[in-house]
PDB file of N, CA and C in Angstrom:
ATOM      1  N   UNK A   1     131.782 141.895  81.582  1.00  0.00           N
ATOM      2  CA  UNK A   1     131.809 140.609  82.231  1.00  0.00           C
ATOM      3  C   UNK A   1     132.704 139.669  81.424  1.00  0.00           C
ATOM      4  N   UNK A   2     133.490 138.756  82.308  1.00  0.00           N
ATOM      5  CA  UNK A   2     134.143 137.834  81.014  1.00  0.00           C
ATOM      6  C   UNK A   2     133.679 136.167  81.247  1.00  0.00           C
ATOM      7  N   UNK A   3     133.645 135.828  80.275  1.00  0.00           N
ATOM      8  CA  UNK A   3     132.930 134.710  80.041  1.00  0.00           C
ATOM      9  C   UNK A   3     134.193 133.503  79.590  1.00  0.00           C
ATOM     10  N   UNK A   4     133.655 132.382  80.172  1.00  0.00           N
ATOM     11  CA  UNK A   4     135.101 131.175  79.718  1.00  0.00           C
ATOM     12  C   UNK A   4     133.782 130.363  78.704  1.00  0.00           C
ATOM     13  N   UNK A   5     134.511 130.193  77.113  1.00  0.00           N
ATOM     14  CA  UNK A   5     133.866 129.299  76.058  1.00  0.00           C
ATOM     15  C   UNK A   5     135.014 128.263  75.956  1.00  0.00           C
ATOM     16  N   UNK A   6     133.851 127.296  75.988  1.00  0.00           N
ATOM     17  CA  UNK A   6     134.519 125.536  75.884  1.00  0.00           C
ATOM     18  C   UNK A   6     134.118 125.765  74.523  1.00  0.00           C
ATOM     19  N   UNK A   7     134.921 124.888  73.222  1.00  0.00           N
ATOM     20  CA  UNK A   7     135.007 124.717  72.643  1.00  0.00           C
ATOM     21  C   UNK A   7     135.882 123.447  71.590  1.00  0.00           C
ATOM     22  N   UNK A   8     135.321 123.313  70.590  1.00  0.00           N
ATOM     23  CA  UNK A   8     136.096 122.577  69.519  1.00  0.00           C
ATOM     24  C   UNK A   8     136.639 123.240  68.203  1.00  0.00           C
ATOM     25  N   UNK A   9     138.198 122.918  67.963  1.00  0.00           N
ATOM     26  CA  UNK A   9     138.356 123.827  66.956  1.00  0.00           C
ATOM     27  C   UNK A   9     137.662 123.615  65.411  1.00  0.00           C
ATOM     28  N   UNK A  10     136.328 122.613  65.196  1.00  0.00           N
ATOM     29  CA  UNK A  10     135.782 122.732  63.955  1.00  0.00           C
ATOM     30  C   UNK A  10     134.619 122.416  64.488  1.00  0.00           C
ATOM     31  N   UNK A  11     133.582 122.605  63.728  1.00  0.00           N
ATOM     32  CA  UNK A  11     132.492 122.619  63.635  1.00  0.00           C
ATOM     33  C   UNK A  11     131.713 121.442  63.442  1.00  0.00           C
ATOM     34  N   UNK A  12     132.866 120.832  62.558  1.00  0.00           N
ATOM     35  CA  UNK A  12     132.579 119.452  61.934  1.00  0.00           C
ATOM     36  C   UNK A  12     132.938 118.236  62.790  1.00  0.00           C
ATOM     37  N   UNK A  13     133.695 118.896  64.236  1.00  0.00           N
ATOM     38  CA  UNK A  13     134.195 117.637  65.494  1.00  0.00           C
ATOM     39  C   UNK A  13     133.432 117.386  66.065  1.00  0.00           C
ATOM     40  N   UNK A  14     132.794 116.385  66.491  1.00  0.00           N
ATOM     41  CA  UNK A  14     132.058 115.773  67.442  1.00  0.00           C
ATOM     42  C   UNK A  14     132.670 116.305  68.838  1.00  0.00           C
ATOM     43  N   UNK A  15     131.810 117.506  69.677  1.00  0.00           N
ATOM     44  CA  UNK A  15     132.528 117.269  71.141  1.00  0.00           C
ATOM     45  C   UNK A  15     133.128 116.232  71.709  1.00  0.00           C
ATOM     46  N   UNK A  16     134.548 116.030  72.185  1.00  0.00           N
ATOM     47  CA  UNK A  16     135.370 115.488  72.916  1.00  0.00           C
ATOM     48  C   UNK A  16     135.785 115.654  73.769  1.00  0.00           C
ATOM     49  N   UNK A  17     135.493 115.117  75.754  1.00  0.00           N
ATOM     50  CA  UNK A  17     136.459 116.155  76.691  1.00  0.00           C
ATOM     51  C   UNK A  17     137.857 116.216  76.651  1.00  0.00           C
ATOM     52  N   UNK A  18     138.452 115.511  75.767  1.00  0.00           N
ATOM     53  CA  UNK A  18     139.702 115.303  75.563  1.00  0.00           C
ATOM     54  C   UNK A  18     140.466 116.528  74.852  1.00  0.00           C
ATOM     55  N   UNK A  19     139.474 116.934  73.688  1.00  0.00           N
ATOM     56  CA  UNK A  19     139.917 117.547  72.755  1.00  0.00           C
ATOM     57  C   UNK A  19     139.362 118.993  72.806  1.00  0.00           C
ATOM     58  N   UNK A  20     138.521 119.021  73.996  1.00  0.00           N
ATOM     59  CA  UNK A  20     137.898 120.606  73.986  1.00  0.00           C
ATOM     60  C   UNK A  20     138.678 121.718  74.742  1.00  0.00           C
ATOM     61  N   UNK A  21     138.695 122.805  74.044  1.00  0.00           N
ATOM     62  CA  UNK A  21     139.612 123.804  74.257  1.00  0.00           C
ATOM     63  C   UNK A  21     138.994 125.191  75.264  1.00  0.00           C
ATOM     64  N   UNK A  22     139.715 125.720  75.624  1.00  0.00           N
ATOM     65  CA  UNK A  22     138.656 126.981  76.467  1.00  0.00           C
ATOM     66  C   UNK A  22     139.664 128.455  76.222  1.00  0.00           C
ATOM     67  N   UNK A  23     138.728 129.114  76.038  1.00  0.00           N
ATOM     68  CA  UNK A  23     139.368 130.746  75.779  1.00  0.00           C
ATOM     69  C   UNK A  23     138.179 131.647  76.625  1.00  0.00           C
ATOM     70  N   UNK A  24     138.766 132.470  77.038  1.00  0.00           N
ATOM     71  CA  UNK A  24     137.935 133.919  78.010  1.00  0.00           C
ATOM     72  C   UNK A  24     137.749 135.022  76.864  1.00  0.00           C
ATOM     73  N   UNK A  25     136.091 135.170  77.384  1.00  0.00           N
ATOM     74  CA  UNK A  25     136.293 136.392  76.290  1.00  0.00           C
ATOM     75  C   UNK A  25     135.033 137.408  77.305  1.00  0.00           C
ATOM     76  N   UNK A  26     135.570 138.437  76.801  1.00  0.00           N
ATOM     77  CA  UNK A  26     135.090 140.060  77.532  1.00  0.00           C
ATOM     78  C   UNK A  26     133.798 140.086  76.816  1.00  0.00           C
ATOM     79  N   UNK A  27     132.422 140.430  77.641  1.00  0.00           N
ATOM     80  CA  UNK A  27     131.329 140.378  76.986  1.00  0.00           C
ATOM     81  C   UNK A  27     130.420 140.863  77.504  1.00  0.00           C
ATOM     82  N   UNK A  28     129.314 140.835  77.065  1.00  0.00           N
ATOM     83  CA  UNK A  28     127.788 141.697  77.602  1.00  0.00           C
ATOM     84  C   UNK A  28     126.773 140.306  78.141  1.00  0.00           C
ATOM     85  N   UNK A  29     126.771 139.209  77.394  1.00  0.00           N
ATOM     86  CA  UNK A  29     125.926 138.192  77.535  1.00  0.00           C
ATOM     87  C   UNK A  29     126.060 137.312  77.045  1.00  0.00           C
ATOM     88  N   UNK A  30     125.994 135.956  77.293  1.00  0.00           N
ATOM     89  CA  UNK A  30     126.138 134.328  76.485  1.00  0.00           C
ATOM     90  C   UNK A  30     125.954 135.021  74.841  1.00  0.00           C
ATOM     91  N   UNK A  31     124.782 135.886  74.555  1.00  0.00           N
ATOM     92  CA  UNK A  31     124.561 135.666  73.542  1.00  0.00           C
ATOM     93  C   UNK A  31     125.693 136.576  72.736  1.00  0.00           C
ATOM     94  N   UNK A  32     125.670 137.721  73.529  1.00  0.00           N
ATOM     95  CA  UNK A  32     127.101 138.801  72.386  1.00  0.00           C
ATOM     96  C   UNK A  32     128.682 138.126  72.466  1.00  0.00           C
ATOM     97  N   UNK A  33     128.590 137.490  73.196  1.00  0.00           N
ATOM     98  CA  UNK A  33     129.648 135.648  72.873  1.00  0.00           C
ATOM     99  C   UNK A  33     129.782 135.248  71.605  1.00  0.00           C
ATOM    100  N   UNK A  34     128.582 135.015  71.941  1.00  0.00           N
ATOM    101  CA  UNK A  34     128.189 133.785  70.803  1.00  0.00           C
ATOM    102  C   UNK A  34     128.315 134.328  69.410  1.00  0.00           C
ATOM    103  N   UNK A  35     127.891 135.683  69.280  1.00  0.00           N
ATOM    104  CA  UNK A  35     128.126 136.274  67.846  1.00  0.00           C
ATOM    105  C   UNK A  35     129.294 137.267  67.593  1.00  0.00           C
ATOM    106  N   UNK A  36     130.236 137.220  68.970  1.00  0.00           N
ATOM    107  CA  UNK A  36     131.517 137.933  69.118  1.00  0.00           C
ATOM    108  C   UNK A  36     132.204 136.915  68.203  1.00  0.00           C
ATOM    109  N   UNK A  37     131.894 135.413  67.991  1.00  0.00           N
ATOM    110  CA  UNK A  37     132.758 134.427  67.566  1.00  0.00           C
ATOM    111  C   UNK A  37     131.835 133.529  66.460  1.00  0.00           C
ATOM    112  N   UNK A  38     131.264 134.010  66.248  1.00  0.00           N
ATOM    113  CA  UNK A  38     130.210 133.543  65.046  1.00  0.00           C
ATOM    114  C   UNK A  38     131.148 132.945  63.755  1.00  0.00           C
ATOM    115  N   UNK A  39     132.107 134.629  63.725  1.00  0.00           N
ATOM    116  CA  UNK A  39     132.809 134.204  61.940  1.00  0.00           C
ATOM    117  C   UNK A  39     133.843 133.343  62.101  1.00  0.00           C
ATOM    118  N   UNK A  40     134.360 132.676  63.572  1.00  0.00           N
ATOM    119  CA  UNK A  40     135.573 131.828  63.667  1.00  0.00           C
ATOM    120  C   UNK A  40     134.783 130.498  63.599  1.00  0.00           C
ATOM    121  N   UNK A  41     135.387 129.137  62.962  1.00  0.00           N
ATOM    122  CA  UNK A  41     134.538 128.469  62.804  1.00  0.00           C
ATOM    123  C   UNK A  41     134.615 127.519  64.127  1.00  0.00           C
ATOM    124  N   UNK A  42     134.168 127.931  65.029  1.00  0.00           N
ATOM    125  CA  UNK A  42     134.216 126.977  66.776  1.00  0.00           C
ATOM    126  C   UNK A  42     133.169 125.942  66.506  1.00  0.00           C
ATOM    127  N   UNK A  43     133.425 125.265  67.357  1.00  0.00           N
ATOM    128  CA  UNK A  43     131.878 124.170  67.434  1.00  0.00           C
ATOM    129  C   UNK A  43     131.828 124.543  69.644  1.00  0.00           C
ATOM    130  N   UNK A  44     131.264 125.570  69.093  1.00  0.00           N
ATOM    131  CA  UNK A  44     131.131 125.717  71.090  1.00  0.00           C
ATOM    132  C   UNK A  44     129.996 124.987  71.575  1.00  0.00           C
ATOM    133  N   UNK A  45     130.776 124.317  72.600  1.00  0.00           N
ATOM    134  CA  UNK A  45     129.786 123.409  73.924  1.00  0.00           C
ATOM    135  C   UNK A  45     129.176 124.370  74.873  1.00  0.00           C
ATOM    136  N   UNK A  46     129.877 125.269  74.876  1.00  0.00           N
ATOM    137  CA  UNK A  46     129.140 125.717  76.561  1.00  0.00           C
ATOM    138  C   UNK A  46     129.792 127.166  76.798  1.00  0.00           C
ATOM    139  N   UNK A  47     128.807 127.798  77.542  1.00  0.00           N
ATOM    140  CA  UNK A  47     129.529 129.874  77.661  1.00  0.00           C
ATOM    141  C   UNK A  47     129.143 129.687  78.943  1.00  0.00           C
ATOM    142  N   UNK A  48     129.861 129.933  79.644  1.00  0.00           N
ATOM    143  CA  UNK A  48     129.966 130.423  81.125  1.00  0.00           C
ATOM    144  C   UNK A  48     130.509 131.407  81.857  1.00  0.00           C
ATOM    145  N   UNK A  49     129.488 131.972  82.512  1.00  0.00           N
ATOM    146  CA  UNK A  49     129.899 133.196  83.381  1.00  0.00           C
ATOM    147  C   UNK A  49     131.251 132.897  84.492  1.00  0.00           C
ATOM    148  N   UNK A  50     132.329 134.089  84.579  1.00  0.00           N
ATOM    149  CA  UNK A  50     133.277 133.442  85.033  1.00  0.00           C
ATOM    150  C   UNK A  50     133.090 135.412  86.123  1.00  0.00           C
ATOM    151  N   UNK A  51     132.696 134.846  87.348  1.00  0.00           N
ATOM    152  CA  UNK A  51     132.692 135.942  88.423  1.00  0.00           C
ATOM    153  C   UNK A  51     133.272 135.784  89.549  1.00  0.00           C
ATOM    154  N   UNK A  52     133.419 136.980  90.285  1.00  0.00           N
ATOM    155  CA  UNK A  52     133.743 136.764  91.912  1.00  0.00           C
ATOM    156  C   UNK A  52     135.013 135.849  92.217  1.00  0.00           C
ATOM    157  N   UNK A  53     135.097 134.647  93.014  1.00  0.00           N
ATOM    158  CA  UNK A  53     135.990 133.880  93.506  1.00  0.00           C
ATOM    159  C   UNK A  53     136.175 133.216  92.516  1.00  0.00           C
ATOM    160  N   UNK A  54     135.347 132.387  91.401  1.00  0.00           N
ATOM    161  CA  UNK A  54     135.808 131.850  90.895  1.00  0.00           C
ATOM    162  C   UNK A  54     136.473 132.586  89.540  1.00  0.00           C
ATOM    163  N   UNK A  55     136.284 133.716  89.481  1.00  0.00           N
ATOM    164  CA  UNK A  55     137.168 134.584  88.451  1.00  0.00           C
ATOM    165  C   UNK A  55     138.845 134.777  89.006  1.00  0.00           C
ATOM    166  N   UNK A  56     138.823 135.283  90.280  1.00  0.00           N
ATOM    167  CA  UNK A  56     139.950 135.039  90.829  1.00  0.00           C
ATOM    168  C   UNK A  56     140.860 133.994  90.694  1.00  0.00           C
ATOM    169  N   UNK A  57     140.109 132.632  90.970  1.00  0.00           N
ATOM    170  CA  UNK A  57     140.905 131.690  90.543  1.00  0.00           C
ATOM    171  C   UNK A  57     141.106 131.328  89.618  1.00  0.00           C
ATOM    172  N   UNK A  58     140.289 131.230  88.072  1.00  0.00           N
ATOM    173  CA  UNK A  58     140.908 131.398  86.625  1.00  0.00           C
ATOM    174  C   UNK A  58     142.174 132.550  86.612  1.00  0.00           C
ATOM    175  N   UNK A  59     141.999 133.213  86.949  1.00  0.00           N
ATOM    176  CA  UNK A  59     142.986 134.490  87.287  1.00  0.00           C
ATOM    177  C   UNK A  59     144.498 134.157  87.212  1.00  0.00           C
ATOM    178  N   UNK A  60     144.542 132.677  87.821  1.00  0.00           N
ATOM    179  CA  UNK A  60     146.056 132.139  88.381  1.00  0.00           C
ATOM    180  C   UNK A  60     146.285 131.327  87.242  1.00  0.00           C
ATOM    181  N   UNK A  61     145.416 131.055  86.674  1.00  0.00           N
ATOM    182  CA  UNK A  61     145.936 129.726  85.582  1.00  0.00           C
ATOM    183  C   UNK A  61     146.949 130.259  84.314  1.00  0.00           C
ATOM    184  N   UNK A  62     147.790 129.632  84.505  1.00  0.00           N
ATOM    185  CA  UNK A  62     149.150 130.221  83.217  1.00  0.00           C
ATOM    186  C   UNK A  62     148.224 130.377  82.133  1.00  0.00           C
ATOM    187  N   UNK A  63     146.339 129.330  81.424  1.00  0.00           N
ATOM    188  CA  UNK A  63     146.085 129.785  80.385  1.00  0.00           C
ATOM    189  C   UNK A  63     145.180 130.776  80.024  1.00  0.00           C
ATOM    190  N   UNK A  64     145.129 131.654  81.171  1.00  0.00           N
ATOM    191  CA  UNK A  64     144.588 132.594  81.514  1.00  0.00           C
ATOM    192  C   UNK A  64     145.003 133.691  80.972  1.00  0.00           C
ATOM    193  N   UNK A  65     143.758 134.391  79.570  1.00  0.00           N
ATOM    194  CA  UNK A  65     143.830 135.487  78.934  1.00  0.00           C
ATOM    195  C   UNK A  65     142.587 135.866  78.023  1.00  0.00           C
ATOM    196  N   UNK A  66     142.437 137.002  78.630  1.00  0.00           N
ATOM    197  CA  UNK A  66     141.081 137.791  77.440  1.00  0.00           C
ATOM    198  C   UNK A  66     140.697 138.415  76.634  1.00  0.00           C
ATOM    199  N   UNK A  67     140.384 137.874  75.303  1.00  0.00           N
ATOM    200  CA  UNK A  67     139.991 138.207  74.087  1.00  0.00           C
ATOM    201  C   UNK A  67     139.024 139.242  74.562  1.00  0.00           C
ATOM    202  N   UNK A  68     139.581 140.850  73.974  1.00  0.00           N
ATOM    203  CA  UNK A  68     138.313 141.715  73.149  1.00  0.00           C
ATOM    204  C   UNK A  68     138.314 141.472  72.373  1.00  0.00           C
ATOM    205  N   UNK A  69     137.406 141.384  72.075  1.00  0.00           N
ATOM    206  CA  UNK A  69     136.721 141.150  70.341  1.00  0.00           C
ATOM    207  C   UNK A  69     136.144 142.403  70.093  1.00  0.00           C
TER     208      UNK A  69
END
């Protein structure tokens, strides 16, 4: 399944919608996410399932690409 993580690139940033970043990553569950990216230092907001139609349409976006980890 691939999953889209919102994120901040430190740990130490206060979430910003300005400043939050998003990467796709190939996975089993929110949680094997979450510890796929444990040792990078993210400050993640939010893991979301990315399926069906609306996978399709991430699909088109030029920043559209998926991390195996």
């Amino acid at each position: 399944m691939i999953y889209k993580v919102y994120f901040q690139e430190s740990v130490l940033e206060v979430p910003v919608r300005e400043k939050t970043q998003t990467l796709y990553v190939q996975g089993d569950s929110e949680r094997d996410i979450r510890l796929k990216l444990k040792d990078r230092n993210y400050n993640i907001e939010f893991v979301q399932l990315v399926d069906n139609s609306y996978l399709q349409y991430e699909e088109k976006s030029e920043n559209y690409k998926v991390l195996e980890l």
